[in-house]
N, C-alpha and C. Protein backbone atom coordinates (compact mmCIF):
# COMPACT_ATOMS: atom_id res chain seq x y z
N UNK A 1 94.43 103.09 129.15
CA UNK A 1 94.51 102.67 127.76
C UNK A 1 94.53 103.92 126.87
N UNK A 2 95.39 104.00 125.50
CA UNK A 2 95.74 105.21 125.08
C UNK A 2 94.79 105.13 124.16
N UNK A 3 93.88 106.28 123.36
CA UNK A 3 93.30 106.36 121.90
C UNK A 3 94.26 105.68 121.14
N UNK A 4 93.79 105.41 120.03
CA UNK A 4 94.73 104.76 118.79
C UNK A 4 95.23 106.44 118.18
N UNK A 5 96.38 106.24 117.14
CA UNK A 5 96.68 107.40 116.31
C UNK A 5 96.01 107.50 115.73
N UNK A 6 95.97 109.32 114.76
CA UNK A 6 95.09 109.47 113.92
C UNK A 6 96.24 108.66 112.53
N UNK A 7 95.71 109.01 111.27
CA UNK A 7 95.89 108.46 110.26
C UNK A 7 96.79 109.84 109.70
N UNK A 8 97.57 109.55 109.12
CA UNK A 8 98.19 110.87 107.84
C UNK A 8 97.39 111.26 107.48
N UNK A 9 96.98 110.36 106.39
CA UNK A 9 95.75 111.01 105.25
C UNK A 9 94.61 110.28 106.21
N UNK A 10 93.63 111.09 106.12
CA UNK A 10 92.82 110.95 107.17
C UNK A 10 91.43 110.52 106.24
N UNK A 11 91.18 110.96 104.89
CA UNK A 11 90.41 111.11 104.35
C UNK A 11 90.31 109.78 103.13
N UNK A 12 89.47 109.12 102.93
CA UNK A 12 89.50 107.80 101.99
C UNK A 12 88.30 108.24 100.70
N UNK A 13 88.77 107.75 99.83
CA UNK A 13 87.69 107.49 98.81
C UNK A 13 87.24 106.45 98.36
N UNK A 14 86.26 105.89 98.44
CA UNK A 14 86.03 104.32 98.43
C UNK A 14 84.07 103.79 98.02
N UNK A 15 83.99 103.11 97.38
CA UNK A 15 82.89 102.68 97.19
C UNK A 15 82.18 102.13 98.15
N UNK A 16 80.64 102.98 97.70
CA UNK A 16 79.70 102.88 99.02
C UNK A 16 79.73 101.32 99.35
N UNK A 17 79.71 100.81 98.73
CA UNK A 17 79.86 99.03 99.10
C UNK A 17 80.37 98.37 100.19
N UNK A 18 81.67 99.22 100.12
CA UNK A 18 82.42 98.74 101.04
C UNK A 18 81.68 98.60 102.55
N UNK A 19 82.35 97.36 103.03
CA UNK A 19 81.97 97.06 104.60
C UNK A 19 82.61 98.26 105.95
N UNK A 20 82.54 98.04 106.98
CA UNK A 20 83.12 98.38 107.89
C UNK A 20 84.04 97.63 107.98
N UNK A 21 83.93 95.90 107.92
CA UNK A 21 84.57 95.22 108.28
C UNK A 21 86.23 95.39 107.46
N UNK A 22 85.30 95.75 105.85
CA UNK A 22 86.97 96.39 104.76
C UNK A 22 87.74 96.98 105.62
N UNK A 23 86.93 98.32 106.07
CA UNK A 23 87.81 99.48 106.77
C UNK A 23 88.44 99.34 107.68
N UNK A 24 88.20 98.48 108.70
CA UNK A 24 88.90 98.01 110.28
C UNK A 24 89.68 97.83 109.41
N UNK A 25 89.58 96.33 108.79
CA UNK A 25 91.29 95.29 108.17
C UNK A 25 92.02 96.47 107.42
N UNK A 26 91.67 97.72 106.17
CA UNK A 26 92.44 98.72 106.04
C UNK A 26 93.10 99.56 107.59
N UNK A 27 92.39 99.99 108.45
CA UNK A 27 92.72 100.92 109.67
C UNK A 27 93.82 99.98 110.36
N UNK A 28 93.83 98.71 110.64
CA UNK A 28 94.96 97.75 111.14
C UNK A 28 95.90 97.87 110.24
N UNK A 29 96.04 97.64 108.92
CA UNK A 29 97.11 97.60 108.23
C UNK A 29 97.84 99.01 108.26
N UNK A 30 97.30 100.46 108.27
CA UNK A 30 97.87 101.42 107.92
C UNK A 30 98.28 102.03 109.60
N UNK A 31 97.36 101.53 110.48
CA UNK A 31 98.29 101.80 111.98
C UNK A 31 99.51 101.23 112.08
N UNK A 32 99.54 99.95 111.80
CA UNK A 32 100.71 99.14 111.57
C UNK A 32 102.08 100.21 111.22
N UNK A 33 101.72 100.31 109.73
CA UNK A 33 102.65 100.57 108.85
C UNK A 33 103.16 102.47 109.35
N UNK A 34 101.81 103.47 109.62
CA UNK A 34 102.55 104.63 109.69
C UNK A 34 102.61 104.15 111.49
N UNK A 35 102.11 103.75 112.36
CA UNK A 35 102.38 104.20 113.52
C UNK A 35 102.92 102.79 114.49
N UNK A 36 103.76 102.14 113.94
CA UNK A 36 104.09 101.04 114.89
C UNK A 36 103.15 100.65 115.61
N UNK A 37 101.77 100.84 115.31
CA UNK A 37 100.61 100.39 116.39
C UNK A 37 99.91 99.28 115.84
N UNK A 38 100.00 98.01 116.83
CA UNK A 38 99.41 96.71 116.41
C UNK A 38 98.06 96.70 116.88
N UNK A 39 97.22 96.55 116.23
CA UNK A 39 95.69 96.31 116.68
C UNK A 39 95.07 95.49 115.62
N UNK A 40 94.08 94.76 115.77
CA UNK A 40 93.71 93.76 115.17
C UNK A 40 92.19 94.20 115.17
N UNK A 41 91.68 94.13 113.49
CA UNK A 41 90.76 94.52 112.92
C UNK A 41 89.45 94.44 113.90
N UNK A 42 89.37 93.26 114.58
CA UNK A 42 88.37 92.79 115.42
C UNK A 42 88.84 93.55 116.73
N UNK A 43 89.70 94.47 116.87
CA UNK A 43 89.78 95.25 118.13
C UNK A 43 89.38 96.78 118.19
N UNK A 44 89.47 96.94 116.99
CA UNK A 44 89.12 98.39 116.64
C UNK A 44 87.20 98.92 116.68
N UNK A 45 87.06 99.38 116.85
CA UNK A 45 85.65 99.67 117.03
C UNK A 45 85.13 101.32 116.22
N UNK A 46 84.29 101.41 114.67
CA UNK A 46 83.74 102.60 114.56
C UNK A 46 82.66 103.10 114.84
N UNK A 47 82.70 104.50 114.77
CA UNK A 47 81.32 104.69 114.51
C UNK A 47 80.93 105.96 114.00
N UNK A 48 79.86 106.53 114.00
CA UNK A 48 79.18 107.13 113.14
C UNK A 48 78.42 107.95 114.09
N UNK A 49 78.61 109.86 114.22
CA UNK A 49 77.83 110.54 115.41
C UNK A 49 77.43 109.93 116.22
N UNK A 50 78.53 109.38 116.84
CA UNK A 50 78.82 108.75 118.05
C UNK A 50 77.68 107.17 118.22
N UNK A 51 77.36 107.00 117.18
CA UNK A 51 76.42 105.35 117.14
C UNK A 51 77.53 104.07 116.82
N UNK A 52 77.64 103.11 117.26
CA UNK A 52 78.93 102.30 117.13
C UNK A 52 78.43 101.28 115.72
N UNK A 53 78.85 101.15 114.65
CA UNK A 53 78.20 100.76 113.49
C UNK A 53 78.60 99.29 113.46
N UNK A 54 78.12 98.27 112.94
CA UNK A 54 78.35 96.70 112.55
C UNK A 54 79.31 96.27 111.48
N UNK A 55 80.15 95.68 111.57
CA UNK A 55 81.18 95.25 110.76
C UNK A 55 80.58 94.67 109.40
N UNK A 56 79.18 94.32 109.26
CA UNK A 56 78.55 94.03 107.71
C UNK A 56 78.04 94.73 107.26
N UNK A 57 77.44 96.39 107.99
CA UNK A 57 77.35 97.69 107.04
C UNK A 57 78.21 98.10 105.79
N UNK A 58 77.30 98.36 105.02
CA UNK A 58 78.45 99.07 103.81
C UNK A 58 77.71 100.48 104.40
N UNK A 59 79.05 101.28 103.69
CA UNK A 59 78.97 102.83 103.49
C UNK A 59 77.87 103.37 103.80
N UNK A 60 77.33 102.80 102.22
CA UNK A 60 75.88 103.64 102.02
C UNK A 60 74.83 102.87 102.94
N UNK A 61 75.09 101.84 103.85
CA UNK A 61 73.39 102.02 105.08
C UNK A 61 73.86 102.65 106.26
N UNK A 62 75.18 102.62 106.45
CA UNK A 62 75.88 103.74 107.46
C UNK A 62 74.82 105.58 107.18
N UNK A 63 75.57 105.81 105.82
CA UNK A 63 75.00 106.65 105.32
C UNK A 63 73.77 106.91 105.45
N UNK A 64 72.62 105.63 105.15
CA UNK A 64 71.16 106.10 105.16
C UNK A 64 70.76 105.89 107.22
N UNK A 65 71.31 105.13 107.62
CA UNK A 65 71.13 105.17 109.11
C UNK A 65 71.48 106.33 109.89
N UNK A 66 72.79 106.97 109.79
CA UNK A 66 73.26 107.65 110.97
C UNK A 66 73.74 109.48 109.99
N UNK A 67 74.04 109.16 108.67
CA UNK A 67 74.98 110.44 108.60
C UNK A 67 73.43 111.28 107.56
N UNK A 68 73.09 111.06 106.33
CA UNK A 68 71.75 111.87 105.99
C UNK A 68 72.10 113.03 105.42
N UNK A 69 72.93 113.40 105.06
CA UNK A 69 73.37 114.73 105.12
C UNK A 69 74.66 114.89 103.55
N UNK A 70 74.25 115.92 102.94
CA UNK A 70 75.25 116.49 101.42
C UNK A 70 76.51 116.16 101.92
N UNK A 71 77.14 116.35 103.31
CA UNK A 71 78.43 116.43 103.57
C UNK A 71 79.24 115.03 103.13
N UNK A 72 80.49 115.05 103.29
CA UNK A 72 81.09 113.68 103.30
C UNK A 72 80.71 112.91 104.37
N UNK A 73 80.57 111.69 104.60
CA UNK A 73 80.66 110.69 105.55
C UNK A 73 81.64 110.69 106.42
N UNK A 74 81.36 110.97 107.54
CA UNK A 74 82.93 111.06 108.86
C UNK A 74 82.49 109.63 109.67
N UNK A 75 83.34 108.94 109.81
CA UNK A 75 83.62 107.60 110.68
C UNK A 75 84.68 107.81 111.71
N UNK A 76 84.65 107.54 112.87
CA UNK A 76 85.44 107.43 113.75
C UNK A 76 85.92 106.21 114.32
N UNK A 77 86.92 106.09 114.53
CA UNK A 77 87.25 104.86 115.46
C UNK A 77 88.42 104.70 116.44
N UNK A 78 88.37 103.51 117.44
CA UNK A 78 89.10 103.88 118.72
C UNK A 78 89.33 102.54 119.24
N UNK A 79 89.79 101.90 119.78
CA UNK A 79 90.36 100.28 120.43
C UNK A 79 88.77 100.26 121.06
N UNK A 80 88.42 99.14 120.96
CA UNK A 80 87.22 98.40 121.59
C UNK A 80 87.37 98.41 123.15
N UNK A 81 86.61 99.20 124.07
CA UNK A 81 87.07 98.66 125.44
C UNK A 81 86.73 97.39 125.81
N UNK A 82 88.21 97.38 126.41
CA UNK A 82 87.96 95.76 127.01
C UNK A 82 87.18 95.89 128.44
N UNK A 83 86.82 94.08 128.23
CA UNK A 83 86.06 94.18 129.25
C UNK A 83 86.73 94.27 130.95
């Protein structure tokens, strides 16, 4: 099974509010569109220094759980392994 692509713009600006769950359904739509790659929001999996985060986190408890730090917030994500 291959990693997913990275993104063009790799970098988002977005209110701490936002869910994970926002970001998958954004990360499906923009794989789609720059990389012919179909994946479905509920297939994608992020996370956060390597901790796999919950689709009803916003930003900022991501933020107070895993990242802590002046820097920007880095999220990663990759196809969910199947079982």
């Amino acid at each position: 099974e291959r990693p997913l692509p990275k993104l063009a713009k790799p970098h988002l600006r977005s209110s701490p509010e936002a869910t994970i769950k926002q970001y998958k359904n954004y990360l499906s739509g923009k794989l789609s569109s720059e990389s012919n790659v179909t994946v479905a929001a509920a297939d994608i999996e992020m996370s956060c220094k390597g901790a796999i985060v919950r689709n009803e986190a916003t930003l900022s408890e991501v933020w107070k759980e895993h990242w802590n730090t002046t820097e920007d917030l880095q999220l990663c994500y990759d196809a969910k392994p199947k079982d």
